[in-house]
C-alpha atoms as a PDB file:
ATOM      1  CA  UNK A   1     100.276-109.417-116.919  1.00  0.00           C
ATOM      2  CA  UNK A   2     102.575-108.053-114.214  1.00  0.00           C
ATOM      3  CA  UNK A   3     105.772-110.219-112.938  1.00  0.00           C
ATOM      4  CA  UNK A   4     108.494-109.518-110.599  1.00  0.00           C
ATOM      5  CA  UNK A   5     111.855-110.466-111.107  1.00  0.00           C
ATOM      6  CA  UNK A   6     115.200-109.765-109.683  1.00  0.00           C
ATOM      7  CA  UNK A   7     117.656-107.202-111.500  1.00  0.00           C
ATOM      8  CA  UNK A   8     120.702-106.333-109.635  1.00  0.00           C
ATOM      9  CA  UNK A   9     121.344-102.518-109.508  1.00  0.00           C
ATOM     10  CA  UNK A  10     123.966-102.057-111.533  1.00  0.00           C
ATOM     11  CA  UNK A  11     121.678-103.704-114.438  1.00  0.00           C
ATOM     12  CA  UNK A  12     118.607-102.325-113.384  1.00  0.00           C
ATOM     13  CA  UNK A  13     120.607 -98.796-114.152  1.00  0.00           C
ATOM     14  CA  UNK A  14     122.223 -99.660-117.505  1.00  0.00           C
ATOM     15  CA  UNK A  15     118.509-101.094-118.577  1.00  0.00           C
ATOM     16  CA  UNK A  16     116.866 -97.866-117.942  1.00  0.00           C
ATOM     17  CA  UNK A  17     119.683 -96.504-119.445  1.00  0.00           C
ATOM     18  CA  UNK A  18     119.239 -98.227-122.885  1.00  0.00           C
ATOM     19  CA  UNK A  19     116.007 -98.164-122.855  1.00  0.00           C
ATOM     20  CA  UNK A  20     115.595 -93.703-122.620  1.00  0.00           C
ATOM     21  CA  UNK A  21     118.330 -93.739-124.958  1.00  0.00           C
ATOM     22  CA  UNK A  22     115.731 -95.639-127.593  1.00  0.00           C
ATOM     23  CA  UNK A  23     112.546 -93.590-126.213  1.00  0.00           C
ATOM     24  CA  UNK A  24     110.809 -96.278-124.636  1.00  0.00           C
ATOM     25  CA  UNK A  25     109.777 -97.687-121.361  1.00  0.00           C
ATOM     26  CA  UNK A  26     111.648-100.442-119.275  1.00  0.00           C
ATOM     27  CA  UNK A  27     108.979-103.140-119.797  1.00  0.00           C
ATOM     28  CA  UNK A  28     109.339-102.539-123.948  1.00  0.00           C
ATOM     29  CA  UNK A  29     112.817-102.844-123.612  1.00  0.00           C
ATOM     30  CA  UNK A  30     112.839-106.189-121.288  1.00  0.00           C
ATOM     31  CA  UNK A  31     110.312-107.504-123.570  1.00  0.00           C
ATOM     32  CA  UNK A  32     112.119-106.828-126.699  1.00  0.00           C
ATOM     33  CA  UNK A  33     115.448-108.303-124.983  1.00  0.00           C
ATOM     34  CA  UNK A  34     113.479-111.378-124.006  1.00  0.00           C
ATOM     35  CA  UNK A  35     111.840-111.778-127.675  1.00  0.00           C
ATOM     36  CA  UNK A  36     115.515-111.471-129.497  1.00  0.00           C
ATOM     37  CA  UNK A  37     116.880-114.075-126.726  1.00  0.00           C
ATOM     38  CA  UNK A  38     114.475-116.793-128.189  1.00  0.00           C
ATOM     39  CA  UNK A  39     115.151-116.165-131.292  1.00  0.00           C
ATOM     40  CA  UNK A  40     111.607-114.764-132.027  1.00  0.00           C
ATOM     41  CA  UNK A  41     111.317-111.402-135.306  1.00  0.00           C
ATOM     42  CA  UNK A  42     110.253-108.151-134.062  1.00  0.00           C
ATOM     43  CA  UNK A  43     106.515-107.981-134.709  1.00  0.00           C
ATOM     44  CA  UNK A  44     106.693-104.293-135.947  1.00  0.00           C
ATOM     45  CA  UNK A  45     109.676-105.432-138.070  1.00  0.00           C
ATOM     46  CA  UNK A  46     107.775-108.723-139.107  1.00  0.00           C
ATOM     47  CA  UNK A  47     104.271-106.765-140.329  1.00  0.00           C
ATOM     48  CA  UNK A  48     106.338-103.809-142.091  1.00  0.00           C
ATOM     49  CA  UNK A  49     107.911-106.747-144.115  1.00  0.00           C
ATOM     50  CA  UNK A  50     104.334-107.951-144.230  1.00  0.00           C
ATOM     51  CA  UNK A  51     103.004-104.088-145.398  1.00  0.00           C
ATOM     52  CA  UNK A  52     106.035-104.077-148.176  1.00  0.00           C
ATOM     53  CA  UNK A  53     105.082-107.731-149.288  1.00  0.00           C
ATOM     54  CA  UNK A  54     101.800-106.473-150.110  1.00  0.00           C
ATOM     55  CA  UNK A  55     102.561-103.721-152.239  1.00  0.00           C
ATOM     56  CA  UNK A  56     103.285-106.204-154.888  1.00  0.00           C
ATOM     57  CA  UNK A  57     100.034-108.613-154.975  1.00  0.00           C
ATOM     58  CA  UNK A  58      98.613-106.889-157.635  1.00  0.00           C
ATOM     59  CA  UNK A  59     101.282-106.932-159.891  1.00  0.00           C
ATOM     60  CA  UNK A  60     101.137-109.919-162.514  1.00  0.00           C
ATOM     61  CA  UNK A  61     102.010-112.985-161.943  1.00  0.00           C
ATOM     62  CA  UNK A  62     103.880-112.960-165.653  1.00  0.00           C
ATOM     63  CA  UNK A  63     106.665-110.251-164.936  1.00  0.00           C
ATOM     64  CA  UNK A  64     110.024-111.369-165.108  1.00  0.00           C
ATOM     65  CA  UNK A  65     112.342-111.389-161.945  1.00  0.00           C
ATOM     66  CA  UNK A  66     114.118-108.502-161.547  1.00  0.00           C
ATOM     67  CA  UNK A  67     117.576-110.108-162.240  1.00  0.00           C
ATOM     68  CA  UNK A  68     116.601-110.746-165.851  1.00  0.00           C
ATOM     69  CA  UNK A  69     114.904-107.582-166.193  1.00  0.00           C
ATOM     70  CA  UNK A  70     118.586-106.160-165.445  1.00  0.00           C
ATOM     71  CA  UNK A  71     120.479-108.598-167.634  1.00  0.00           C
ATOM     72  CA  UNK A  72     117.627-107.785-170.943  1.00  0.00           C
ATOM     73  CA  UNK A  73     118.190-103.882-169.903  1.00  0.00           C
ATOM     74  CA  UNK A  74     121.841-104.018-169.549  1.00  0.00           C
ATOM     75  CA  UNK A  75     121.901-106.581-172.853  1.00  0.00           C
ATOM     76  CA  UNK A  76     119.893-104.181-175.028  1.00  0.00           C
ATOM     77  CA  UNK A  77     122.994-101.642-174.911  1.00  0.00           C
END
């Protein structure tokens, strides 16, 4: 969907700006300003957390956390 809004000049620049600094268009920019203004995750930030979650499904559900794993390794010394 296509909107129009107003940007004075002066913004309009320093938005363009910003946003060829990071390698993306003005409209990824705006909406990634919008989404962080509401308070909303970054939805390639939320699925890599997603893609890292998922490495460790398969693992068993009987292994220790890792802070005891740490205190038993650092104990056996």
């Amino acid at each position: 969907m296509k909107v129009m809004v107003s940007i004075p000049d002066d913004l309009l620049a320093r938005i363009d700006a910003a946003a060829a600094e990071r390698g993306e268009s003005r409209s990824a920019f705006l909406q990634e300003a919008a989404r962080m203004r509401m308070g909303e995750p970054d939805p390639e930030v939320t699925e890599a957390i997603a893609w890292v979650e998922g490495l460790f499904d398969d693992l068993p559900a009987d292994i220790p956390p890792a802070h005891v794993l740490i205190r038993q390794d650092r104990d056996s010394r």
